[in-house]
C-alpha atoms as a PDB file:
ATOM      1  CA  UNK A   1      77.267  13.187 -71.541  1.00  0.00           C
ATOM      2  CA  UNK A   2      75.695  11.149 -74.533  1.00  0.00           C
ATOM      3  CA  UNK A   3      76.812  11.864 -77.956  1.00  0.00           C
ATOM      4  CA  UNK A   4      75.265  10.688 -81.441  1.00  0.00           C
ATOM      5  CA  UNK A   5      76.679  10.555 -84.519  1.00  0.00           C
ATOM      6  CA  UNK A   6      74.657  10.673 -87.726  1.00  0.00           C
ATOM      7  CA  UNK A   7      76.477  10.435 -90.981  1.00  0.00           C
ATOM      8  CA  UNK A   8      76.088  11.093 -93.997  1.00  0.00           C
ATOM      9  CA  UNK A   9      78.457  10.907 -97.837  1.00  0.00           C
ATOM     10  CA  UNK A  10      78.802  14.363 -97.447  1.00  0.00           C
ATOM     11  CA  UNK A  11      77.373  15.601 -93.955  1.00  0.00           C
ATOM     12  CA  UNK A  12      78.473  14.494 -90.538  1.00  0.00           C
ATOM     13  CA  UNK A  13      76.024  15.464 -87.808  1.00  0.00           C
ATOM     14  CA  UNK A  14      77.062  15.460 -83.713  1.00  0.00           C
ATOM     15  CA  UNK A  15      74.592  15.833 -80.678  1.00  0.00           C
ATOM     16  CA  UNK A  16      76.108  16.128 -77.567  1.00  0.00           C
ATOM     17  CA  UNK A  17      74.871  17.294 -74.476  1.00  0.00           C
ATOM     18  CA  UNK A  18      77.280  20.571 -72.923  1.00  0.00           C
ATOM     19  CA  UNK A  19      75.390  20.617 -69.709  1.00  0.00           C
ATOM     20  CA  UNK A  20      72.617  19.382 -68.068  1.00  0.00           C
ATOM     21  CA  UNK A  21      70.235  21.350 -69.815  1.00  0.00           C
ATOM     22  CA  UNK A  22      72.003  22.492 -73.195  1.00  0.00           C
ATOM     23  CA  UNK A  23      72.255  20.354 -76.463  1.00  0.00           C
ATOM     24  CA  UNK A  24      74.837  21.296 -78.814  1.00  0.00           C
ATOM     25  CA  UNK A  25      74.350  20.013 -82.468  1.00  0.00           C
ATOM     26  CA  UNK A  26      77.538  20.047 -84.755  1.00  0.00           C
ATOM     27  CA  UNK A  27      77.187  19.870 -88.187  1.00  0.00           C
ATOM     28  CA  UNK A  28      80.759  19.411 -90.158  1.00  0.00           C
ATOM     29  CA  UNK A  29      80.111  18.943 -94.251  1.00  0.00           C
ATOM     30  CA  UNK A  30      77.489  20.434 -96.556  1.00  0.00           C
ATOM     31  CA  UNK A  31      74.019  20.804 -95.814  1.00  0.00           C
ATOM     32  CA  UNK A  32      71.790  20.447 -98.847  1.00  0.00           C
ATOM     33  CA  UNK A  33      68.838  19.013-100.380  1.00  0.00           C
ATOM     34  CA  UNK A  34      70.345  15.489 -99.668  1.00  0.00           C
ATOM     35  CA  UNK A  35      71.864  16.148 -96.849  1.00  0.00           C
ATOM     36  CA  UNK A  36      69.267  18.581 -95.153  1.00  0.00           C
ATOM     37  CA  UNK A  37      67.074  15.916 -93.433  1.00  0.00           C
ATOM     38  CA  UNK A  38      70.066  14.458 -91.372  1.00  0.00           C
ATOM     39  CA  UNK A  39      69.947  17.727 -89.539  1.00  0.00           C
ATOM     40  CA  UNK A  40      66.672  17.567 -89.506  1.00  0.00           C
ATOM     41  CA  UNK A  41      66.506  14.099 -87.598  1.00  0.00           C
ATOM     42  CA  UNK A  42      69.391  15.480 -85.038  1.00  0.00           C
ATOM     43  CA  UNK A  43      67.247  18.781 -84.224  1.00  0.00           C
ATOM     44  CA  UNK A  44      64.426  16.969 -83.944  1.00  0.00           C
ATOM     45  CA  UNK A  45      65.747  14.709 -81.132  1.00  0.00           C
ATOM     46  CA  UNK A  46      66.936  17.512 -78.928  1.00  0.00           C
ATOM     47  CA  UNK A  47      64.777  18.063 -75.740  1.00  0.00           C
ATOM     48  CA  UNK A  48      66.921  20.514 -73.550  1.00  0.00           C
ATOM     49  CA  UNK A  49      65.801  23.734 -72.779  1.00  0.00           C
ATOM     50  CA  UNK A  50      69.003  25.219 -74.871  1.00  0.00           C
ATOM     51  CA  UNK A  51      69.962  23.836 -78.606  1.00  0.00           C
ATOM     52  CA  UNK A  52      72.765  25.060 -80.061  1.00  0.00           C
ATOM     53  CA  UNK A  53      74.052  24.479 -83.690  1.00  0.00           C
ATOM     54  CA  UNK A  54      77.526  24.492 -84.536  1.00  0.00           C
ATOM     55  CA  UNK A  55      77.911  25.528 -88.502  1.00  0.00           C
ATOM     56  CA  UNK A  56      81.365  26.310 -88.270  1.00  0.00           C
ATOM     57  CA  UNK A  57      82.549  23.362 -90.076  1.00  0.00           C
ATOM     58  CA  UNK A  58      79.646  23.512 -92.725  1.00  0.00           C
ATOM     59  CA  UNK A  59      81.423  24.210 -95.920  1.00  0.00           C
ATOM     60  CA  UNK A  60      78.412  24.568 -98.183  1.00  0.00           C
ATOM     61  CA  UNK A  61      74.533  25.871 -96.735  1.00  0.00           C
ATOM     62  CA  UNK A  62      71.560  25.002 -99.079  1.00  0.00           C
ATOM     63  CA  UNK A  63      68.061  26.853 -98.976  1.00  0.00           C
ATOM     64  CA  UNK A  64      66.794  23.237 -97.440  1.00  0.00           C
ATOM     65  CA  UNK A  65      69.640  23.501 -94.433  1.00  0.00           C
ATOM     66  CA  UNK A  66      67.926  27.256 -93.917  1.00  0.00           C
ATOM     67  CA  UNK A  67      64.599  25.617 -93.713  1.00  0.00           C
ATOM     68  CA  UNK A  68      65.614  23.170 -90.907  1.00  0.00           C
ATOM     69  CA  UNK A  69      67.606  26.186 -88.564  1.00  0.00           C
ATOM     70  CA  UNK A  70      64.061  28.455 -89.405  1.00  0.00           C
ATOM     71  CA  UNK A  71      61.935  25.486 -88.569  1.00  0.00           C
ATOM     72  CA  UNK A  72      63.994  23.871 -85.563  1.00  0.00           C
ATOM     73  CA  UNK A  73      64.170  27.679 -84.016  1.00  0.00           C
ATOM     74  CA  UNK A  74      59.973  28.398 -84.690  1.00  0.00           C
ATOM     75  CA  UNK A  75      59.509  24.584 -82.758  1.00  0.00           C
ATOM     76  CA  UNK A  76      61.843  25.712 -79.895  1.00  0.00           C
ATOM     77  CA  UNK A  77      60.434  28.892 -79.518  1.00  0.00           C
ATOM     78  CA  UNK A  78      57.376  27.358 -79.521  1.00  0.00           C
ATOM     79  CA  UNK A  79      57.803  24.893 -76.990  1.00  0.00           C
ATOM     80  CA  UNK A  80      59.328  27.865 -74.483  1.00  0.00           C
ATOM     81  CA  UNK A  81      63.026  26.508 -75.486  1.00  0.00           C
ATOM     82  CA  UNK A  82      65.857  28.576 -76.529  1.00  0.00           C
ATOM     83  CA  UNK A  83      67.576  27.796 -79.710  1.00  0.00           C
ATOM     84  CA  UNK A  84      70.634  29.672 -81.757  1.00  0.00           C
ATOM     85  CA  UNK A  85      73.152  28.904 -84.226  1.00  0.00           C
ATOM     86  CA  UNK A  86      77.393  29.443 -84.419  1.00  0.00           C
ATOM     87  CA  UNK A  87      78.907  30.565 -87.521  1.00  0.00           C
ATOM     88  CA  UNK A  88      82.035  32.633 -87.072  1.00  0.00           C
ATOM     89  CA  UNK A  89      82.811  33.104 -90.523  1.00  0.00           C
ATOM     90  CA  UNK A  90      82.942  31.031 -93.799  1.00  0.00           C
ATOM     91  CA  UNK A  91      80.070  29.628 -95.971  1.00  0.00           C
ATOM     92  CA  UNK A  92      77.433  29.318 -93.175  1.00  0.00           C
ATOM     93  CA  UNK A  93      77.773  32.707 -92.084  1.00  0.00           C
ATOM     94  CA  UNK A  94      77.677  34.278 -94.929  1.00  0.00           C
ATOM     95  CA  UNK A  95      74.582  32.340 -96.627  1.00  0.00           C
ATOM     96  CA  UNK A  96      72.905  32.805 -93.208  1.00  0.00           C
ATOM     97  CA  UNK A  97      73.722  37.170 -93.981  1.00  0.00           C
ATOM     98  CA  UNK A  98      72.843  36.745 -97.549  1.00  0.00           C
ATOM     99  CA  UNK A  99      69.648  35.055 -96.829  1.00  0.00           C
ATOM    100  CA  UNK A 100      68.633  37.355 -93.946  1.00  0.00           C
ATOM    101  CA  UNK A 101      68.282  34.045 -91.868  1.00  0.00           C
ATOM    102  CA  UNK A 102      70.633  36.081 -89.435  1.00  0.00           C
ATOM    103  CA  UNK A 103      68.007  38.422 -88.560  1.00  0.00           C
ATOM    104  CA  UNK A 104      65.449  36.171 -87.412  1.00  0.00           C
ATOM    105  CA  UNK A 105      67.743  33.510 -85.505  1.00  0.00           C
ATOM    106  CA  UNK A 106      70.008  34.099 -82.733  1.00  0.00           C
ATOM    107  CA  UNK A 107      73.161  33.712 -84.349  1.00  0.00           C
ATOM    108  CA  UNK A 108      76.869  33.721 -82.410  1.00  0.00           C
ATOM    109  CA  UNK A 109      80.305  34.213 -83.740  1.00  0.00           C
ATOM    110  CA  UNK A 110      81.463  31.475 -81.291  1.00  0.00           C
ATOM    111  CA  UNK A 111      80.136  28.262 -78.802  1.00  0.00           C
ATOM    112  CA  UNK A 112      81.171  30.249 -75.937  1.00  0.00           C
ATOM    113  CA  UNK A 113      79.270  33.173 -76.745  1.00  0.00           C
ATOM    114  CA  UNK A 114      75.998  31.381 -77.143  1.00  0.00           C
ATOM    115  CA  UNK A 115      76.273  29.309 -73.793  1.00  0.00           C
ATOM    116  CA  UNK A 116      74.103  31.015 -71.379  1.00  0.00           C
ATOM    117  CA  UNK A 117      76.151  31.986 -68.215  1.00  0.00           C
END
C-alpha cells in the first residue's frame, strides 16, 4: 500500500491506500487559507472508487478547507465515486455542524464506520 506525505508549516497531509479500492486521506494540523490547497493537491490525486478523509487530527477548519471537502465530494460524486469525511469530535466536527457542511457530506464519527463492509 503506497503512502504520500505532503507537508506543510502548519498542515500535514497522508494518502494511503486501506484497500484495493479505498483511499484514505489524513489530514493532522489546521486547514486554512494557506494551508487549504495542500488538501486540495492530496484529494485531487485520489482515483479509488472510495475516498475517505480523516479530520480527526485537524485542530483548526477554515471556510477554504470546507470548500475543498464540498468540492472533492461534488467531483467524486460526479465521477460515480463515493467520498465521506471522519470527524468524531473536536474542531472539525463542530465547524463541519456549524457550517451545515454535515448535511450535505457523508460524515462518520469514526474510520471504521465509513469503510464499506
Amino acid at each position: 500500500m503506497a503512502e504520500h506525505a505532503i507537508r506543510d508549516e502548519e498542515l500535514v497531509v497522508h494518502h494511503r491506500r486501506t484497500g484495493p479500492d479505498i483511499a484514505v486521506v489524513t489530514a493532522v494540523g489546521e486547514v486554512d487559507l494557506l494551508t487549504a490547497p495542500r488538501l486540495r493537491q492530496a484529494l485531487a490525486r485520489t482515483r479509488e472508487r472510495t475516498t475517505l478523509v480523516d479530520l480527526t487530527g485537524v485542530t483548526f477548519l477554515a471556510a477554504a478547507g470546507l470548500s475543498v471537502l464540498v468540492d472533492a465530494n461534488d467531483a467524486a460524486r460526479a465521477a460515480g465515486r463515493r467520498f465521506g469525511v471522519v470527524a468524531a469530535h473536536g474542531s472539525a466536527r463542530r465547524t463541519l455542524e456549524i457550517s451545515g457542511v454535515s448535511e450535505v457530506l457523508p460524515a462518520y464519527s469514526t474510520l471504521a464506520d465509513a469503510v464499506p463492509d
